[in-house]
PDB file of N, CA and C in Angstrom:
ATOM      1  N   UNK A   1      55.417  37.818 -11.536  1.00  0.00           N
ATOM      2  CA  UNK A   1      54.814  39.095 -11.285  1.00  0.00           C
ATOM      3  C   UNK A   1      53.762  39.355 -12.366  1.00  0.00           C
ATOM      4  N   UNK A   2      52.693  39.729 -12.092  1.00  0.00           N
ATOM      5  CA  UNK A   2      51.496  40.115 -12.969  1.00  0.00           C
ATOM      6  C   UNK A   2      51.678  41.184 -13.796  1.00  0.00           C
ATOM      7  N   UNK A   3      51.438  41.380 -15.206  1.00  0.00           N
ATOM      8  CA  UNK A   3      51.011  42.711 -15.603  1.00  0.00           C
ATOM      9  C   UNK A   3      49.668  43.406 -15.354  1.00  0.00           C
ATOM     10  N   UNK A   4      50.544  44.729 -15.412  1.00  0.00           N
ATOM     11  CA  UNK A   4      49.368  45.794 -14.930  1.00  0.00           C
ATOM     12  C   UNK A   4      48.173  46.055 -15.608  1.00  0.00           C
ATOM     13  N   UNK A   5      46.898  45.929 -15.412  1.00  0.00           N
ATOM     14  CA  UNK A   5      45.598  45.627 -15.849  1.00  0.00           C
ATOM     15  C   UNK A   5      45.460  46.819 -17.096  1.00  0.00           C
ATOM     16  N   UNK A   6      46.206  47.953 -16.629  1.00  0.00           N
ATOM     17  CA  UNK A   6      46.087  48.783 -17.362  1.00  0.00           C
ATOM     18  C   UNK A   6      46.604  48.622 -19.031  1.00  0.00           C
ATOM     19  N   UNK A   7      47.889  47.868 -18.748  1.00  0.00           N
ATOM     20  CA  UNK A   7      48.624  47.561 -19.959  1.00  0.00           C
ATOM     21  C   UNK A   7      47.853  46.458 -20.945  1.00  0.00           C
ATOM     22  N   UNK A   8      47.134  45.450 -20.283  1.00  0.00           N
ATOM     23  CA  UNK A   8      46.544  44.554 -20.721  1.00  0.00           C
ATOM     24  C   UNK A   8      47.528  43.194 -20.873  1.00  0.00           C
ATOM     25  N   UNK A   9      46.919  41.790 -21.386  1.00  0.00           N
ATOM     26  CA  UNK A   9      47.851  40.971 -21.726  1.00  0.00           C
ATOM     27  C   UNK A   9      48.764  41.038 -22.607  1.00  0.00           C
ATOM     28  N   UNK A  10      50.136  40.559 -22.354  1.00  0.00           N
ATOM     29  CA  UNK A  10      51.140  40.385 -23.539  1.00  0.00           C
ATOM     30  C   UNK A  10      51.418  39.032 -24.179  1.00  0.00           C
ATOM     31  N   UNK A  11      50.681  39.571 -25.449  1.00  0.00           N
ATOM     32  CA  UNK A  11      50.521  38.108 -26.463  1.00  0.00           C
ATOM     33  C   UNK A  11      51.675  38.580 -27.720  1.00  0.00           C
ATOM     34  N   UNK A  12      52.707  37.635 -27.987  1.00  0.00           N
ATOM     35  CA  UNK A  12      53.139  38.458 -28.842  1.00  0.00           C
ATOM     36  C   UNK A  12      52.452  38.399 -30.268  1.00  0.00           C
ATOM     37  N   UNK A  13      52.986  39.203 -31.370  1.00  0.00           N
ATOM     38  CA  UNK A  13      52.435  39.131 -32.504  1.00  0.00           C
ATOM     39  C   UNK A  13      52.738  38.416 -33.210  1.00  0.00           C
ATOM     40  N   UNK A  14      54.060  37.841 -33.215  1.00  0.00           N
ATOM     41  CA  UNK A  14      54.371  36.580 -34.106  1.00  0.00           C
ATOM     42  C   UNK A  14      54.138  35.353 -33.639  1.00  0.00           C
ATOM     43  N   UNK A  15      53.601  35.073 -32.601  1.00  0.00           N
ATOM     44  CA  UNK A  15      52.842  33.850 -32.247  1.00  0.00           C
ATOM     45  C   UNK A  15      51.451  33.600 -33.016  1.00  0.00           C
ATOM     46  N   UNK A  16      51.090  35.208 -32.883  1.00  0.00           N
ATOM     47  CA  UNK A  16      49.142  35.451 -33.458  1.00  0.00           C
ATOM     48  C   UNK A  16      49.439  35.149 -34.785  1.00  0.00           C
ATOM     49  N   UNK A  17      50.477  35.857 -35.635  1.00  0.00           N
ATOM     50  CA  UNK A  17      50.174  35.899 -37.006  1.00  0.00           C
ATOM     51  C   UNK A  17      50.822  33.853 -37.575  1.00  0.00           C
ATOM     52  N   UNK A  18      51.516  33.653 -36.516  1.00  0.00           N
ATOM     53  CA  UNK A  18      51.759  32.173 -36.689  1.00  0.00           C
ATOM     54  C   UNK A  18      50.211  31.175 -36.722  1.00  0.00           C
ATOM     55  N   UNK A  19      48.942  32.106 -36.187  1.00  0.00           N
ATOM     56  CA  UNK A  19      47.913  31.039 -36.206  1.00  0.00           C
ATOM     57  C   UNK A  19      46.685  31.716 -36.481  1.00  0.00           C
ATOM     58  N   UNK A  20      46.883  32.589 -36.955  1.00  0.00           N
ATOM     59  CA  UNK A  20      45.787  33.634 -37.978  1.00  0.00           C
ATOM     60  C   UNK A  20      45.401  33.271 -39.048  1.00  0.00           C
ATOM     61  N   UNK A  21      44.496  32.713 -39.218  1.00  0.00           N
ATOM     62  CA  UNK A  21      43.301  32.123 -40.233  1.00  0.00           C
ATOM     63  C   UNK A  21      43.428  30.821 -40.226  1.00  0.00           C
ATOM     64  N   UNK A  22      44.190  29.829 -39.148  1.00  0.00           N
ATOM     65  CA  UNK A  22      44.803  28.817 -39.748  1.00  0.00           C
ATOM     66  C   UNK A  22      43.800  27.717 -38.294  1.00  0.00           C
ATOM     67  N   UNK A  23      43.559  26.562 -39.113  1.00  0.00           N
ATOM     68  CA  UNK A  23      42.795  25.950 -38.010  1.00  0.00           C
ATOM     69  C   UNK A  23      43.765  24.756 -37.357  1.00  0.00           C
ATOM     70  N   UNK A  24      43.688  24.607 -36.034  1.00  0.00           N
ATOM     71  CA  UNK A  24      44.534  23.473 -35.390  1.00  0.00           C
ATOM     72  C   UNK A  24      44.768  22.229 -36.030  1.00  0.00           C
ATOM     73  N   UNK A  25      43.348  21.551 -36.633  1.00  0.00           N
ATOM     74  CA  UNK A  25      43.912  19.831 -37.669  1.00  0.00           C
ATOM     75  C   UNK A  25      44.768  20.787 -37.936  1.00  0.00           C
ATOM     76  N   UNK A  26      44.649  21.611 -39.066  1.00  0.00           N
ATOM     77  CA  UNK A  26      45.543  21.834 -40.131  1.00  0.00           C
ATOM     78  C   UNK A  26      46.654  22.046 -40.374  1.00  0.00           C
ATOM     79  N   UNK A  27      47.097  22.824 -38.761  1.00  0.00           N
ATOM     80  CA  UNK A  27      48.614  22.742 -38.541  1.00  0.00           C
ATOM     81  C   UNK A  27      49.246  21.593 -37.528  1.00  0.00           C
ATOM     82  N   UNK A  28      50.540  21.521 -37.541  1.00  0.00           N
ATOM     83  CA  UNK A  28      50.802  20.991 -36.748  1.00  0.00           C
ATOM     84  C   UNK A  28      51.294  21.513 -35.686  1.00  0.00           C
ATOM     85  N   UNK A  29      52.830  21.102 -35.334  1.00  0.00           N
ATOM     86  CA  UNK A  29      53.467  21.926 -34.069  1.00  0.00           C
ATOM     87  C   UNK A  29      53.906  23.192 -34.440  1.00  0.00           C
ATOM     88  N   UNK A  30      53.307  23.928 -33.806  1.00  0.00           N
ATOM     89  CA  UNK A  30      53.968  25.617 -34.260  1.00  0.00           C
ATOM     90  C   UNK A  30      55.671  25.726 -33.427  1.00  0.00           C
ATOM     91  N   UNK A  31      56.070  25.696 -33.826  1.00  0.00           N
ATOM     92  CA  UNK A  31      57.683  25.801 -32.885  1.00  0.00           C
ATOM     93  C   UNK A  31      57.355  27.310 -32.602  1.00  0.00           C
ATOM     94  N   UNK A  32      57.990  27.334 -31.025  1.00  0.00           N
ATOM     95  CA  UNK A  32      58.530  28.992 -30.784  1.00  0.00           C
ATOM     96  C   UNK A  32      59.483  29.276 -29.897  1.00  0.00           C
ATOM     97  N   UNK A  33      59.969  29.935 -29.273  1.00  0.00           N
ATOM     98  CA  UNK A  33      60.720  30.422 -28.459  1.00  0.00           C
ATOM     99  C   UNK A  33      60.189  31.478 -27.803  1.00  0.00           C
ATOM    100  N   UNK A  34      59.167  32.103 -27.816  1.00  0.00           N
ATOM    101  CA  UNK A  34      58.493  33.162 -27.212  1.00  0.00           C
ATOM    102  C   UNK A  34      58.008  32.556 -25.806  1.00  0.00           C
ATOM    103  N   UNK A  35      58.701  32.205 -24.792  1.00  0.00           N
ATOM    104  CA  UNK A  35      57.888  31.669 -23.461  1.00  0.00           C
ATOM    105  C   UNK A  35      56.956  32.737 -22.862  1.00  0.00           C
ATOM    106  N   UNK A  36      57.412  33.769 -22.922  1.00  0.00           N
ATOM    107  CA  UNK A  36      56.949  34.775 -21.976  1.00  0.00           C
ATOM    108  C   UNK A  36      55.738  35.331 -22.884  1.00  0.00           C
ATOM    109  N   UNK A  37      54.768  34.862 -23.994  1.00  0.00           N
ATOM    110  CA  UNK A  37      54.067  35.261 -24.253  1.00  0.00           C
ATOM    111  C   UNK A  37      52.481  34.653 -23.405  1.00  0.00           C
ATOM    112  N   UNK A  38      51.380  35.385 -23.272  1.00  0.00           N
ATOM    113  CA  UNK A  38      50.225  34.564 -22.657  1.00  0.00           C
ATOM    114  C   UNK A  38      49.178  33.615 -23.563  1.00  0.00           C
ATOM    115  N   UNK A  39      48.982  33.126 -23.605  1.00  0.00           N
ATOM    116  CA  UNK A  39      47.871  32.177 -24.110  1.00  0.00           C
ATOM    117  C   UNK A  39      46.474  33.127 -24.113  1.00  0.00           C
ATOM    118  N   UNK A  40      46.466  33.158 -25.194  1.00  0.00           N
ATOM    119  CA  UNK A  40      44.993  33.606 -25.584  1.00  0.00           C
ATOM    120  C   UNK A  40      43.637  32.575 -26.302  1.00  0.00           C
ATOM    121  N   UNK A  41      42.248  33.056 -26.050  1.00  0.00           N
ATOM    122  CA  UNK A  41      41.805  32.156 -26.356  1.00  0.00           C
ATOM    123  C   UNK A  41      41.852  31.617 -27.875  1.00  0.00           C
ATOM    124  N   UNK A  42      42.611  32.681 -28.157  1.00  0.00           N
ATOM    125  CA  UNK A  42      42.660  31.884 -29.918  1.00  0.00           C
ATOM    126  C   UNK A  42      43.648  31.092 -30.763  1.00  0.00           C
ATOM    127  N   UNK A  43      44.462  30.851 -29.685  1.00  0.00           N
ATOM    128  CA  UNK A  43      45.270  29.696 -29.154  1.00  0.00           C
ATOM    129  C   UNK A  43      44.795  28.324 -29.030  1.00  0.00           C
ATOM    130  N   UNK A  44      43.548  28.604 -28.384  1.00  0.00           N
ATOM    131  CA  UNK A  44      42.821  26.735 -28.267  1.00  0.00           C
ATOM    132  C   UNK A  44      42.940  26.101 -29.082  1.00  0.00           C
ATOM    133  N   UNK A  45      43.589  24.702 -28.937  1.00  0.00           N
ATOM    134  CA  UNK A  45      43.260  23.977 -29.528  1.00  0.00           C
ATOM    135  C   UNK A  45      44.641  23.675 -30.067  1.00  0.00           C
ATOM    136  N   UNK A  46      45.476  24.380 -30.529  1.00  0.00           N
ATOM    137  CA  UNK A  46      47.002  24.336 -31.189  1.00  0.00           C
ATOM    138  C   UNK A  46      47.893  23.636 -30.534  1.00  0.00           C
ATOM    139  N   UNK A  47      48.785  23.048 -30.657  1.00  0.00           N
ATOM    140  CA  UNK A  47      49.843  22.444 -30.492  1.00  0.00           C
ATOM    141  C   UNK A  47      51.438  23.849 -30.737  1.00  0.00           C
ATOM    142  N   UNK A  48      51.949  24.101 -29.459  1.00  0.00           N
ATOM    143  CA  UNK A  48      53.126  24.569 -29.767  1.00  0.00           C
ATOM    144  C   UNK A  48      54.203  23.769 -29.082  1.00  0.00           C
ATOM    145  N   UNK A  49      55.097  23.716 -29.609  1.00  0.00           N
ATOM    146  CA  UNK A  49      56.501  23.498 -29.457  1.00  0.00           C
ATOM    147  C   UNK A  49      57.469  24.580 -28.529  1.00  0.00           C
ATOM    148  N   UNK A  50      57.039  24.595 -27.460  1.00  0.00           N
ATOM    149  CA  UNK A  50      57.720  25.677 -26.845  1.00  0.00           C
ATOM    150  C   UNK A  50      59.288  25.073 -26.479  1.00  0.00           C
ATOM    151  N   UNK A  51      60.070  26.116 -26.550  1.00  0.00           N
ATOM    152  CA  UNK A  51      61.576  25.541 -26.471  1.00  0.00           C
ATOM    153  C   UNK A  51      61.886  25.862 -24.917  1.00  0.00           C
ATOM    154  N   UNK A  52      62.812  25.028 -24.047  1.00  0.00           N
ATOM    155  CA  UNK A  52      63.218  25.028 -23.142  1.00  0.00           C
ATOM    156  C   UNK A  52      64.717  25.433 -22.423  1.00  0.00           C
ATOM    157  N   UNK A  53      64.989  25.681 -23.640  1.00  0.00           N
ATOM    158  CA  UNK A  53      66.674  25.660 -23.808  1.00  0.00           C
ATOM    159  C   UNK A  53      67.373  24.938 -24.343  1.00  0.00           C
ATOM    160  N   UNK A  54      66.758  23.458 -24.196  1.00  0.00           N
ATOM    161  CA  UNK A  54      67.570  22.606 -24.817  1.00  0.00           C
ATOM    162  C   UNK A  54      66.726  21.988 -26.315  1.00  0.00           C
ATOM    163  N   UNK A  55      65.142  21.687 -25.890  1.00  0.00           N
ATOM    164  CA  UNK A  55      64.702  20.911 -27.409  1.00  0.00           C
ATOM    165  C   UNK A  55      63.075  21.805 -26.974  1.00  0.00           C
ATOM    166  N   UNK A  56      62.666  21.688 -28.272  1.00  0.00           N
ATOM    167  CA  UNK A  56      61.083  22.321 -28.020  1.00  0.00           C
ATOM    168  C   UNK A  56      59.781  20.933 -27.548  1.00  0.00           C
ATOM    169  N   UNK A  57      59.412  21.602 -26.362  1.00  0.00           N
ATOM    170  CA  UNK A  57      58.213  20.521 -25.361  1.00  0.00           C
ATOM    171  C   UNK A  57      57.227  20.438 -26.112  1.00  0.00           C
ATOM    172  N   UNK A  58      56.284  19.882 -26.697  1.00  0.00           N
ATOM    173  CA  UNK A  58      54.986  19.772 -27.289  1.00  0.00           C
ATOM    174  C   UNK A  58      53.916  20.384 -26.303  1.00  0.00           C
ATOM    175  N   UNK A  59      53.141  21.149 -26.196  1.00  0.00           N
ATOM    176  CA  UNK A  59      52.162  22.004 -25.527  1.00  0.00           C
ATOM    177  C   UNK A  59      50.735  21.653 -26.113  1.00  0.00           C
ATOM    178  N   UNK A  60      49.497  21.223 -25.587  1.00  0.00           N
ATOM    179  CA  UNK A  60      48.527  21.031 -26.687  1.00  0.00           C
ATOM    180  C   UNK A  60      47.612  22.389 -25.885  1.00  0.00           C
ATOM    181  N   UNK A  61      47.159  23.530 -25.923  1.00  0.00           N
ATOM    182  CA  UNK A  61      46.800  24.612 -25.336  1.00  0.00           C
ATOM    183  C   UNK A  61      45.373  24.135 -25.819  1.00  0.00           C
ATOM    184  N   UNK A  62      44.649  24.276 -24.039  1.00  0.00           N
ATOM    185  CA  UNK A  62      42.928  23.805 -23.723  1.00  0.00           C
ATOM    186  C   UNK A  62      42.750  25.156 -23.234  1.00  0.00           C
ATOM    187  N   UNK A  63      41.261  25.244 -22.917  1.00  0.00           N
ATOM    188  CA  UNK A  63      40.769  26.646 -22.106  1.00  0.00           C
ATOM    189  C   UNK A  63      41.304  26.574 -20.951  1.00  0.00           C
ATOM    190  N   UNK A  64      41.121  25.803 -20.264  1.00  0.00           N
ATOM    191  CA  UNK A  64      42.334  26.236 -18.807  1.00  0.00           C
ATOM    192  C   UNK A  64      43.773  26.714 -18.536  1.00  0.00           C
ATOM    193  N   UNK A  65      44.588  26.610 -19.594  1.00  0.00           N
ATOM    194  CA  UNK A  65      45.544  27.738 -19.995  1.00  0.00           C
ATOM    195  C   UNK A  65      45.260  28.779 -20.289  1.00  0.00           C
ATOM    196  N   UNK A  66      44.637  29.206 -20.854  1.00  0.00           N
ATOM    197  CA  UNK A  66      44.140  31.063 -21.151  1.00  0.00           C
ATOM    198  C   UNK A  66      44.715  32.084 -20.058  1.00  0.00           C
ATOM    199  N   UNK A  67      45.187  33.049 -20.377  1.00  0.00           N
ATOM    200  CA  UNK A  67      45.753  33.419 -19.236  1.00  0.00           C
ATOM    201  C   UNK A  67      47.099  33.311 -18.663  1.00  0.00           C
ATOM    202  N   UNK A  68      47.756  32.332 -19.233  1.00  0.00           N
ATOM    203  CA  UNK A  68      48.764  31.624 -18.580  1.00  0.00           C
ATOM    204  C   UNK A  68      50.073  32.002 -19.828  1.00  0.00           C
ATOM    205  N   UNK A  69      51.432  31.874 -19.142  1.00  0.00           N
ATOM    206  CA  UNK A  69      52.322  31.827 -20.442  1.00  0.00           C
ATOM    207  C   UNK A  69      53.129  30.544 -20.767  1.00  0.00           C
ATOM    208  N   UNK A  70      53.022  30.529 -22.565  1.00  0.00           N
ATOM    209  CA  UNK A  70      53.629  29.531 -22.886  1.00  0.00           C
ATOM    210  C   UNK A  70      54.389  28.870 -21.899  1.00  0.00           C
ATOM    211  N   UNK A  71      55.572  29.394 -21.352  1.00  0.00           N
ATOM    212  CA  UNK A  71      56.596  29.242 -20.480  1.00  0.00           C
ATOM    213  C   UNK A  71      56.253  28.138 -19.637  1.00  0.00           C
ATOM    214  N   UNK A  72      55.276  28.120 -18.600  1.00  0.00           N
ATOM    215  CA  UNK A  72      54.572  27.688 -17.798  1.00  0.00           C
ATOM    216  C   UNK A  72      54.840  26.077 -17.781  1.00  0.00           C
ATOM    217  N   UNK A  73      54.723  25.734 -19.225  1.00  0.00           N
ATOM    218  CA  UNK A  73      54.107  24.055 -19.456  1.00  0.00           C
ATOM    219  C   UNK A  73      55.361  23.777 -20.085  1.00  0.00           C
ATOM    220  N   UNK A  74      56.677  24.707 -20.117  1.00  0.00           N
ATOM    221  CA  UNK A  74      57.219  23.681 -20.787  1.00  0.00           C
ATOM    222  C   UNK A  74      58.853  23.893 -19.555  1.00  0.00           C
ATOM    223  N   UNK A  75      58.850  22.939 -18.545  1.00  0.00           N
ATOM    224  CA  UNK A  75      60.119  23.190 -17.573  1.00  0.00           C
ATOM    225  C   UNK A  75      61.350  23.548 -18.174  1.00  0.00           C
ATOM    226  N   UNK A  76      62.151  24.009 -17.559  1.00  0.00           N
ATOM    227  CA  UNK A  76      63.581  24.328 -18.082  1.00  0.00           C
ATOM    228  C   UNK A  76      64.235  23.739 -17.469  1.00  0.00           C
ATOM    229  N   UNK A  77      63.893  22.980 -16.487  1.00  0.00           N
ATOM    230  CA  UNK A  77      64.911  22.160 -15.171  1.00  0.00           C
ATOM    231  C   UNK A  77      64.603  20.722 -15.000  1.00  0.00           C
ATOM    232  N   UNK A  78      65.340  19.716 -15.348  1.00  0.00           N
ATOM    233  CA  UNK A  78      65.266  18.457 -14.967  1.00  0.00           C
ATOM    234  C   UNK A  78      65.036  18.298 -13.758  1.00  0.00           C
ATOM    235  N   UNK A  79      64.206  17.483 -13.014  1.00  0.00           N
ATOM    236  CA  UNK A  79      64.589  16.693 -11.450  1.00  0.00           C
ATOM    237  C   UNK A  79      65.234  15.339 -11.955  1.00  0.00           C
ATOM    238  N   UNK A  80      66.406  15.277 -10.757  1.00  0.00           N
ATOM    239  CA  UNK A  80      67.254  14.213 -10.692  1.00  0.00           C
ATOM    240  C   UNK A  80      66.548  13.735  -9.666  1.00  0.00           C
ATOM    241  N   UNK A  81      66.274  12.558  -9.512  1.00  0.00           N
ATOM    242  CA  UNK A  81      65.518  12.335  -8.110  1.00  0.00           C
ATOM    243  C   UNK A  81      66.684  12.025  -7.205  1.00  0.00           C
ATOM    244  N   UNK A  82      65.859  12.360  -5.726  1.00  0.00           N
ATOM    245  CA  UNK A  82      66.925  12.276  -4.731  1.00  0.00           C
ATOM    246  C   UNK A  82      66.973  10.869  -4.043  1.00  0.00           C
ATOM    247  N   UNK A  83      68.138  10.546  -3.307  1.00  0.00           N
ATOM    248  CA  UNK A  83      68.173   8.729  -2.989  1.00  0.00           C
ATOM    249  C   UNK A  83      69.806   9.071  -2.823  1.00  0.00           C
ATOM    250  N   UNK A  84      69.886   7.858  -3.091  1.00  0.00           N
ATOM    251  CA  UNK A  84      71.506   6.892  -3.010  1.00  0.00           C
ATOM    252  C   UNK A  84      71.213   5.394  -3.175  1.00  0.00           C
ATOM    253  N   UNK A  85      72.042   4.961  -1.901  1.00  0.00           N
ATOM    254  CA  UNK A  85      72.130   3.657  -1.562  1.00  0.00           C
ATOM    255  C   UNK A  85      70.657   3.360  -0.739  1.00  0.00           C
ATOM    256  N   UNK A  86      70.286   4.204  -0.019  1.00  0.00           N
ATOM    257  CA  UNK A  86      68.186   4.041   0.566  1.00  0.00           C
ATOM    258  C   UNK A  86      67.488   4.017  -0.559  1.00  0.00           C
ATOM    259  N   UNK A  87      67.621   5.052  -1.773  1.00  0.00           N
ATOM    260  CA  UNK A  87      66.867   4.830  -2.554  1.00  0.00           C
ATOM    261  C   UNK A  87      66.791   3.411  -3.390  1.00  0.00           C
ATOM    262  N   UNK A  88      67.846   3.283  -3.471  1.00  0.00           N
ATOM    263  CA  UNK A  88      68.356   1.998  -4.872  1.00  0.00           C
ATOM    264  C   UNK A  88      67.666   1.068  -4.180  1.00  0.00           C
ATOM    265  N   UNK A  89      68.141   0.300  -2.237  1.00  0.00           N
ATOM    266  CA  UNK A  89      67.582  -0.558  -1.903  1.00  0.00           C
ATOM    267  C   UNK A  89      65.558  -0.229  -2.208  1.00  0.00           C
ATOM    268  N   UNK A  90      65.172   0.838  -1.832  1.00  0.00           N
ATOM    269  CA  UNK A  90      63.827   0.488  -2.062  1.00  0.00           C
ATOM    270  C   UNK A  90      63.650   0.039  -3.598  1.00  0.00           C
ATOM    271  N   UNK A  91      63.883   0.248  -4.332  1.00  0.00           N
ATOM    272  CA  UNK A  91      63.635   0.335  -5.942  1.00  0.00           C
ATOM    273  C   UNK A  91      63.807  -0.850  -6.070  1.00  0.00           C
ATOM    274  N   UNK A  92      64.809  -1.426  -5.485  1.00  0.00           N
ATOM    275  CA  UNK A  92      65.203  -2.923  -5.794  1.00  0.00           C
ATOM    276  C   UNK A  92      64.366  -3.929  -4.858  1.00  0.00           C
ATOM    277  N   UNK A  93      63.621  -3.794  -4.218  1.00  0.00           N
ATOM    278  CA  UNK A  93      62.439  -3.984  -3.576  1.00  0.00           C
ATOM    279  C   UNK A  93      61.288  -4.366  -4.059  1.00  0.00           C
ATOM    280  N   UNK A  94      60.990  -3.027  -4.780  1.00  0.00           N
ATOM    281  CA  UNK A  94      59.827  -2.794  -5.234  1.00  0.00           C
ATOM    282  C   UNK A  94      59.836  -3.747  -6.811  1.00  0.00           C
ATOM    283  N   UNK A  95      61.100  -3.528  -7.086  1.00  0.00           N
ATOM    284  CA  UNK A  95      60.999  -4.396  -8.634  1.00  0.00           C
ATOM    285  C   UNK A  95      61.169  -5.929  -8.346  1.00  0.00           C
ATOM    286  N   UNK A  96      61.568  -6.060  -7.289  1.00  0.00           N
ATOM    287  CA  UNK A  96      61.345  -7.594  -6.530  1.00  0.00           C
ATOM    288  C   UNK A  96      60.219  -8.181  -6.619  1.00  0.00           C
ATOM    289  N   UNK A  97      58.975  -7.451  -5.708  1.00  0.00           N
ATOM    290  CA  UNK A  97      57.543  -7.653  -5.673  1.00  0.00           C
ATOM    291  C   UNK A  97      56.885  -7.649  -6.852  1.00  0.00           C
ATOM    292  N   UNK A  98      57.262  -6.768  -7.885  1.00  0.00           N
ATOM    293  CA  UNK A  98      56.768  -6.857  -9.248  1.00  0.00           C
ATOM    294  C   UNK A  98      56.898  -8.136 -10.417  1.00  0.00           C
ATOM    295  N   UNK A  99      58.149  -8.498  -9.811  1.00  0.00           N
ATOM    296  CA  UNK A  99      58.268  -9.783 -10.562  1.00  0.00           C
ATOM    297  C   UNK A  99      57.281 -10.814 -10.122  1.00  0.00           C
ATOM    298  N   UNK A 100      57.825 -10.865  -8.832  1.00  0.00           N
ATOM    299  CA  UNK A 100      56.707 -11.633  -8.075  1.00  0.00           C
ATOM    300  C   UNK A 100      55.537 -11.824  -8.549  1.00  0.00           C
ATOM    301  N   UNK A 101      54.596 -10.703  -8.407  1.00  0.00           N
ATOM    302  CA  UNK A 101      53.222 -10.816  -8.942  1.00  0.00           C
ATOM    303  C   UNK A 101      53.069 -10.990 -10.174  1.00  0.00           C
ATOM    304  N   UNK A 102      53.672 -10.614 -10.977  1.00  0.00           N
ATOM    305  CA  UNK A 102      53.732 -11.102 -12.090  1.00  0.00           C
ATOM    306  C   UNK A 102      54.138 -12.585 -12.516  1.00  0.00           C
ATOM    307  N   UNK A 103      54.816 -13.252 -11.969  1.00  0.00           N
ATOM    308  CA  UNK A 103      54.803 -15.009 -11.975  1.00  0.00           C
ATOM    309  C   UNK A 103      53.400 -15.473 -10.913  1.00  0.00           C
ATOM    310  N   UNK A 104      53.574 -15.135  -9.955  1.00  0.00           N
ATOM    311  CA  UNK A 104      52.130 -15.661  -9.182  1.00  0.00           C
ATOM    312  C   UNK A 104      51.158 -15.255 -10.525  1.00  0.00           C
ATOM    313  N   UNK A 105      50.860 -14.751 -10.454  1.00  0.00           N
ATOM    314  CA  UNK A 105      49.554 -14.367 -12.551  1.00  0.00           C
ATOM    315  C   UNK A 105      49.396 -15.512 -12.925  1.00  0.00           C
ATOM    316  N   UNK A 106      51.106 -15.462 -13.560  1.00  0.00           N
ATOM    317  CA  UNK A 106      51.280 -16.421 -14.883  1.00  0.00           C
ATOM    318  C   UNK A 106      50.769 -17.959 -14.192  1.00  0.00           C
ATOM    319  N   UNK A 107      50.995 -17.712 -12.938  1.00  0.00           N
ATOM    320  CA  UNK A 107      50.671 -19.305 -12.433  1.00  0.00           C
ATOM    321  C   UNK A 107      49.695 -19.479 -12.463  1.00  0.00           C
ATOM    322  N   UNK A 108      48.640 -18.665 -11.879  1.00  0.00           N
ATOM    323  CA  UNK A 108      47.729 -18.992 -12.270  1.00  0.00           C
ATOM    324  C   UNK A 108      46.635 -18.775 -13.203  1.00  0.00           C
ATOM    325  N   UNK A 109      46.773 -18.442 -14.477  1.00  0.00           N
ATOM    326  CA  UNK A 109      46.546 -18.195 -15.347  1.00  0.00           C
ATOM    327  C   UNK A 109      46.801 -19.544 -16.052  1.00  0.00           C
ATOM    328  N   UNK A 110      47.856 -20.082 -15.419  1.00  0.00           N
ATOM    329  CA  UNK A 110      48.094 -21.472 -16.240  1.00  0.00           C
ATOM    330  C   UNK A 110      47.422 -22.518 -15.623  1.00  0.00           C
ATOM    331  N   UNK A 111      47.093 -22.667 -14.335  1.00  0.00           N
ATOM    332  CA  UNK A 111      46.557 -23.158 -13.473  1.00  0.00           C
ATOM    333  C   UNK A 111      45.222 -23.357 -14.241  1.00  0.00           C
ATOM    334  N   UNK A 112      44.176 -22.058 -14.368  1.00  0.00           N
ATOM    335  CA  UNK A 112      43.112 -22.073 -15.158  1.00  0.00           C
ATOM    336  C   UNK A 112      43.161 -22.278 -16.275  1.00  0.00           C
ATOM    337  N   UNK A 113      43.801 -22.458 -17.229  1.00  0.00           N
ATOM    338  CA  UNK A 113      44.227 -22.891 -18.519  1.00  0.00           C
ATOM    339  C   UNK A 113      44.142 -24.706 -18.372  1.00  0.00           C
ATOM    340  N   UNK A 114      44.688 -25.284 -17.685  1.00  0.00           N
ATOM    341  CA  UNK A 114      45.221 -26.501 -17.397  1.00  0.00           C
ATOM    342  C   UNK A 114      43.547 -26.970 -16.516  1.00  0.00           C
ATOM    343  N   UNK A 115      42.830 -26.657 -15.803  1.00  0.00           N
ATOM    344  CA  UNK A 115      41.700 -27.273 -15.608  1.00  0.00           C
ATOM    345  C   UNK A 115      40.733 -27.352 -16.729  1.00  0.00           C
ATOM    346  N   UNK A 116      40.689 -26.644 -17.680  1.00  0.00           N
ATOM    347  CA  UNK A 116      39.870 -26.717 -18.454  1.00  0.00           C
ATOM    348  C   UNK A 116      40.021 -27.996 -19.769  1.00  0.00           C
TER     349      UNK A 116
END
């Protein structure tokens, strides 16, 4: 849900004063826990550590975040991918063919090695 235009953006203040006078080389990962704060442009360029619940995500904040909240970039939910026994057979498939091409290479790679 958006805030109201009237209220303006909510940036918090201990994020700002975390990067007030301070230039991006110079710091590194800012750790926070503030998800629900927005990205402002004076943010660019920084690296935060936004926490997820479990460990803090590395964030590198560009101009196309502006606008946006921390929260956003750093998931709180694993995907387990979905499958079984259909999935496994394709996978085991696919890593079949990979070997494959990868010895067909080597062959001939040696092939051209060996004419010369």
């Amino acid at each position: 849900m958006s805030r109201s235009l009237k209220k303006g953006p909510y940036v918090d203040e201990r994020v700002l004063n975390k990067i007030l006078g301070k230039k991006p080389a110079d710091t590194g990962v800012i750790k926070t826990w503030i998800r629900r704060s927005m990205i402002s442009p004076e943010m660019v360029g920084f690296t935060f550590g936004v926490y997820n619940g479990k460990q803090h995500i590395d964030v590198l904040v560009t101009e196309d975040m502006v606008g946006h909240r921390l929260g956003e970039f750093s998931p709180t939910r694993k995907f387990v991918r979905h499958g079984g026994k259909m999935q496994k057979e394709i996978e085991a498939k696919a890593k079949e063919a990979e070997i494959a091409s990868a010895q067909a290479a080597k062959a001939a790679t040696e092939a051209a090695s060996t004419k010369k």
